[in-house]
C-alpha atoms as a PDB file:
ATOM      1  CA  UNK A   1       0.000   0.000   0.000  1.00  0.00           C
ATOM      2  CA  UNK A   2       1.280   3.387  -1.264  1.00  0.00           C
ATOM      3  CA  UNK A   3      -1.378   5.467   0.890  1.00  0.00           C
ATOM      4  CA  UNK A   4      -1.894   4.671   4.639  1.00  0.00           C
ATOM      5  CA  UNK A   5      -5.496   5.570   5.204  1.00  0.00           C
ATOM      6  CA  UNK A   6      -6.013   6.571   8.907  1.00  0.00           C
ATOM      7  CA  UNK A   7      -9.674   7.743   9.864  1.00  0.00           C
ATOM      8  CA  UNK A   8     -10.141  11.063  11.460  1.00  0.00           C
ATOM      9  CA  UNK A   9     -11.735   9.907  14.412  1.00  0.00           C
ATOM     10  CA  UNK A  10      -8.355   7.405  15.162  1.00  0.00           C
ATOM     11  CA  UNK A  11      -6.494  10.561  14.796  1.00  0.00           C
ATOM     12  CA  UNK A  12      -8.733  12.283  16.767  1.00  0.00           C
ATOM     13  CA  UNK A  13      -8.403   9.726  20.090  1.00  0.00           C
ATOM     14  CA  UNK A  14      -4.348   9.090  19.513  1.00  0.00           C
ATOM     15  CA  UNK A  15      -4.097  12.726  19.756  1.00  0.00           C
ATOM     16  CA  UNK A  16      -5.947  13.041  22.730  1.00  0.00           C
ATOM     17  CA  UNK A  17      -4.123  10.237  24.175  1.00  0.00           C
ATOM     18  CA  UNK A  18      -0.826  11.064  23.474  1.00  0.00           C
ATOM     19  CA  UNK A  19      -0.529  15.130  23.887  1.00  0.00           C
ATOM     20  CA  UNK A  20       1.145  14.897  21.061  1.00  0.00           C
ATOM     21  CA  UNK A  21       0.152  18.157  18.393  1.00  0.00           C
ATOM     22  CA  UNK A  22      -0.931  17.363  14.790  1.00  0.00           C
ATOM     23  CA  UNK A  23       2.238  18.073  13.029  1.00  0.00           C
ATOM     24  CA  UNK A  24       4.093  16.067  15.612  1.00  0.00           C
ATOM     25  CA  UNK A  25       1.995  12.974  15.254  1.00  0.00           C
ATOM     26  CA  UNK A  26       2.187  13.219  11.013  1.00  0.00           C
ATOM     27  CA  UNK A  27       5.532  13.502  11.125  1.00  0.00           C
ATOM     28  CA  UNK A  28       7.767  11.627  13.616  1.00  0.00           C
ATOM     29  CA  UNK A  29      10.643  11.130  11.333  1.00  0.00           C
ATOM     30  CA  UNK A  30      13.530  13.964  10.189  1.00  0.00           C
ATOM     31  CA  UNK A  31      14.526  13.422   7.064  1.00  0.00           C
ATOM     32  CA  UNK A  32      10.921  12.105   5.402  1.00  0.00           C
ATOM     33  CA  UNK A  33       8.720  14.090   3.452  1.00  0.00           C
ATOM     34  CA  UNK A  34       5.457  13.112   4.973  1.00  0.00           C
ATOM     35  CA  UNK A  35       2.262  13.641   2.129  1.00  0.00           C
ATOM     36  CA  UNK A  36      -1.419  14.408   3.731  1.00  0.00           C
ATOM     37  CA  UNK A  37      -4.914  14.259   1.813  1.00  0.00           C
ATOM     38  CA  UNK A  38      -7.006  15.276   4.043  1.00  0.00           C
ATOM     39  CA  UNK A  39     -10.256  13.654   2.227  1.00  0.00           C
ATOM     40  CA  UNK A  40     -14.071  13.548   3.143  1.00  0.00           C
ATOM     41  CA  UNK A  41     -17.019  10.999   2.273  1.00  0.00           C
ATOM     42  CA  UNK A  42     -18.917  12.377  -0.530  1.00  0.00           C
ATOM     43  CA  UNK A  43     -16.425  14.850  -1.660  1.00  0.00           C
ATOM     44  CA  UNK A  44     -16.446  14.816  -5.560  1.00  0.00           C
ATOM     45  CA  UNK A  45     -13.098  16.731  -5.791  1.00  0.00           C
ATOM     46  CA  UNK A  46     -11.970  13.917  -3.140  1.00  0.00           C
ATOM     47  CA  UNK A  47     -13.057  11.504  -5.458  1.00  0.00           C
ATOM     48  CA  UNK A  48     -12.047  12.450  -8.308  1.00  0.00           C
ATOM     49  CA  UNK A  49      -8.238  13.331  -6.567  1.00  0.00           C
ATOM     50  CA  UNK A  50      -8.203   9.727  -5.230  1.00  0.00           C
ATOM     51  CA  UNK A  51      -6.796   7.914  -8.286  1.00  0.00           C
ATOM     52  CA  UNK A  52      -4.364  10.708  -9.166  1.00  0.00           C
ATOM     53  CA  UNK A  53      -2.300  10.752  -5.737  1.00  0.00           C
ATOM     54  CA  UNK A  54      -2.485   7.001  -5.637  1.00  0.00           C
ATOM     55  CA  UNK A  55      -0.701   6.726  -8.429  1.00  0.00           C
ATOM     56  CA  UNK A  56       1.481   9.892  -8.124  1.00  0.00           C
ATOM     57  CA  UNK A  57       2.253   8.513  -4.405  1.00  0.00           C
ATOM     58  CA  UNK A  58       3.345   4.865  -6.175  1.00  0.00           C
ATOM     59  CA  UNK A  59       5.579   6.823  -8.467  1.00  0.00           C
ATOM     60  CA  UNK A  60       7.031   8.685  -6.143  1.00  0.00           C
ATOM     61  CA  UNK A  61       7.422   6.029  -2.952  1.00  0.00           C
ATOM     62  CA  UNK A  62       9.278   3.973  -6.007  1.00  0.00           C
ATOM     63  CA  UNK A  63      11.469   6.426  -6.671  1.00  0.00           C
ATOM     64  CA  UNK A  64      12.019   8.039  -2.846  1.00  0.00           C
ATOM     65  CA  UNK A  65      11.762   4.926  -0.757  1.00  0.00           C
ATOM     66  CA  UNK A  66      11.723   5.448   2.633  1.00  0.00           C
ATOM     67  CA  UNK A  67      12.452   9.423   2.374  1.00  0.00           C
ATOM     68  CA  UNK A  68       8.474  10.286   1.703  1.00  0.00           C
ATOM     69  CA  UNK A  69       5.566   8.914   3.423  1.00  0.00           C
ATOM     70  CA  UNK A  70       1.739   9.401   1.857  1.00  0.00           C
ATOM     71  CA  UNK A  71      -1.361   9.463   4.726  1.00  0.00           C
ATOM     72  CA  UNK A  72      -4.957   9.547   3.820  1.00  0.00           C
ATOM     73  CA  UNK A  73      -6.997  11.436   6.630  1.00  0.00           C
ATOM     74  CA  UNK A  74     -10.365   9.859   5.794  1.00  0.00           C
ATOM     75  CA  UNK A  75     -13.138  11.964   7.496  1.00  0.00           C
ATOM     76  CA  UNK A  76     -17.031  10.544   7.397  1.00  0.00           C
ATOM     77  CA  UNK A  77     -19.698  12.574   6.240  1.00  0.00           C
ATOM     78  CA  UNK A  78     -22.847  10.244   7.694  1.00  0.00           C
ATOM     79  CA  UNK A  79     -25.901  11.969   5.974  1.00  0.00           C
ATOM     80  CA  UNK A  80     -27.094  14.925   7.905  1.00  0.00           C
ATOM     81  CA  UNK A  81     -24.596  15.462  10.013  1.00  0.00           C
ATOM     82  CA  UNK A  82     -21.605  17.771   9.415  1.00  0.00           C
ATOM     83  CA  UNK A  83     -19.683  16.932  13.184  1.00  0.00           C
ATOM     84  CA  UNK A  84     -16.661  15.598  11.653  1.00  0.00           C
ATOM     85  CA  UNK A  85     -16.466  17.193   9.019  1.00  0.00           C
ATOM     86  CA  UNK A  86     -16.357  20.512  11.135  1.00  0.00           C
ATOM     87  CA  UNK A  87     -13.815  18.657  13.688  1.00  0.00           C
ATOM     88  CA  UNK A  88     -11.761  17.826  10.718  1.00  0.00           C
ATOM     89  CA  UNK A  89     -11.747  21.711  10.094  1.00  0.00           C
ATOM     90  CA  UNK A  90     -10.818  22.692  13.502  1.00  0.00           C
ATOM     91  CA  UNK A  91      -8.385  20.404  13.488  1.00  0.00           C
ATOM     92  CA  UNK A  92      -6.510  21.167  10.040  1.00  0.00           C
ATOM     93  CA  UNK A  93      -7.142  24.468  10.284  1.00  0.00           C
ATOM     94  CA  UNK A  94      -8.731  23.744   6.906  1.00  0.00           C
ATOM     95  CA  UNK A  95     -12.223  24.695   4.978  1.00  0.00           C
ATOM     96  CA  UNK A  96     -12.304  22.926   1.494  1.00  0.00           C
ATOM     97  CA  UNK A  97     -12.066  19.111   0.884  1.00  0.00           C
ATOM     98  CA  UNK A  98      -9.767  17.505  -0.069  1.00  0.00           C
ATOM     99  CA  UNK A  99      -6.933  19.565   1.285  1.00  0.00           C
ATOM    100  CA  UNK A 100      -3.051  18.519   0.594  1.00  0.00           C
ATOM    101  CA  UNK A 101      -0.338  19.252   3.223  1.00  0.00           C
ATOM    102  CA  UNK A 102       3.462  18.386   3.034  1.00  0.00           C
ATOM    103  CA  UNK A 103       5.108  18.278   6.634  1.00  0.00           C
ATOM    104  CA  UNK A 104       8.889  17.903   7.211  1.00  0.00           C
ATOM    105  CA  UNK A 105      10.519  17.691  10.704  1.00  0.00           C
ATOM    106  CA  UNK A 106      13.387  19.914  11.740  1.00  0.00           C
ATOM    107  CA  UNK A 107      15.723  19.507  14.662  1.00  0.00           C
ATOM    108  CA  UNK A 108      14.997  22.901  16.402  1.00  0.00           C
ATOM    109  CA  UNK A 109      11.366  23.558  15.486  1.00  0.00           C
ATOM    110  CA  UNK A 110      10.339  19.762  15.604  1.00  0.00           C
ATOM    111  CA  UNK A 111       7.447  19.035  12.680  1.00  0.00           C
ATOM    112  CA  UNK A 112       6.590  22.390  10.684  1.00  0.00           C
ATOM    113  CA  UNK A 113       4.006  22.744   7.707  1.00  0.00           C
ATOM    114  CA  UNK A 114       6.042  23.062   4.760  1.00  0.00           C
ATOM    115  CA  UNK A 115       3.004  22.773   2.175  1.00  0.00           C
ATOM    116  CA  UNK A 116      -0.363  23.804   1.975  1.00  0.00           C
ATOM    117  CA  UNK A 117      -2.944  23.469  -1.143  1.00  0.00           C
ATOM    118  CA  UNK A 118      -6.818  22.691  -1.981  1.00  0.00           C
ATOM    119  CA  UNK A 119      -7.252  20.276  -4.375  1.00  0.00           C
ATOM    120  CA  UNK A 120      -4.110  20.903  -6.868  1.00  0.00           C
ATOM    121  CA  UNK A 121      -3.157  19.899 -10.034  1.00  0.00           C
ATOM    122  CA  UNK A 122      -1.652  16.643  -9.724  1.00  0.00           C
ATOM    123  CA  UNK A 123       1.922  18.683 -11.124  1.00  0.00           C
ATOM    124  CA  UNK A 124       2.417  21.011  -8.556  1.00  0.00           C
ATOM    125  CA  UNK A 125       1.702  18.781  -5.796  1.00  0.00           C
ATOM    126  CA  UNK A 126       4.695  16.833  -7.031  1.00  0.00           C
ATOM    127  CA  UNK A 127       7.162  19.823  -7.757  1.00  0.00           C
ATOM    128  CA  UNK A 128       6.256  20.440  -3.860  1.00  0.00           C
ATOM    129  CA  UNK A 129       7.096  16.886  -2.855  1.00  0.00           C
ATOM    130  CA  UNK A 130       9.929  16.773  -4.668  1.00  0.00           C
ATOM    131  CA  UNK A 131      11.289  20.076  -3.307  1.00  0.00           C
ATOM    132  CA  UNK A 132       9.922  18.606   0.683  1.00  0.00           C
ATOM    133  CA  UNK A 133      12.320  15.805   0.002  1.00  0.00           C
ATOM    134  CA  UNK A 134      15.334  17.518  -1.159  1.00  0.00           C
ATOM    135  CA  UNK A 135      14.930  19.591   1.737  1.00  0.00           C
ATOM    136  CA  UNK A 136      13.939  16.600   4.362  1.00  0.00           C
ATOM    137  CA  UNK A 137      17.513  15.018   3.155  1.00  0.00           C
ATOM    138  CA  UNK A 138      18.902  18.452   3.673  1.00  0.00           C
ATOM    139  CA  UNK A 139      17.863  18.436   7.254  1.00  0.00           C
ATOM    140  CA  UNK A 140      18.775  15.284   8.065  1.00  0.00           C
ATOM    141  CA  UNK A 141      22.589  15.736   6.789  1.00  0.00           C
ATOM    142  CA  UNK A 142      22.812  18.803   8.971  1.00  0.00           C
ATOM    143  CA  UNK A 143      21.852  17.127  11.844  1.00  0.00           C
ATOM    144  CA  UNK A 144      24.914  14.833  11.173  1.00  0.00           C
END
């Protein structure tokens, strides 16, 4: 599996368990680009995104290996109910589905946001991934 699909609400409880802050808990690792779709139930741009980053993440895991990590937030949308969806938003700090993030984790600032985009061409999203990663490896050689 390219994609490790975590549900929001799993998120939701390690968090709570742990203390640990968003960005800390998506990426643990220095030197990894981590990918994040944040993706909702009945989203068509979610949908129609799905197939694209699957295949862009097998493309790129192939050619990165273990310096870039892809997680699916998958967030439920029962009908007539919004709650998650709007914890999702608190959360993220987010409004539109499906939102992309790119986190990287330094030495002195510990995991930072290094990415941020609604629904983006497919192209940009891996110029961005492919700059995280060059400067995830940067990081990590500094650190030795």
């Amino acid at each position: 599996m390219q994609i490790n699909n975590i549900e929001f609400t799993k998120l939701e409880k390690e968090l709570s368990e742990t203390g640990k802050s968003l960005l800390d808990y998506l990426a643990p690792d220095i030197g990894k680009a981590y990918v994040v779709a944040i993706a909702r139930e009945r989203c068509p741009a979610c949908h129609k995104q799905k197939p694209k980053l699957d295949k862009l993440a097998a493309t790129l895991k192939q050619k990165h290996k273990e310096k870039i990590a892809f997680v699916r937030i998958h967030v439920k949308r029962p009908p007539n109910s919004e709650q998650e969806s709007l914890r999702s938003k608190n959360t993220f700090k987010h409004y539109f589905y499906p939102t992309n993030l790119i986190v990287l984790r330094t030495k002195d600032r510990g995991a930072i946001e290094y990415y941020r985009n609604v629904s983006p061409h497919m192209s940009e999203l891996e110029k961005n991934i492919e700059n995280a990663v060059e400067t995830a490896t940067m990081i990590k050689k500094e650190m030795s």
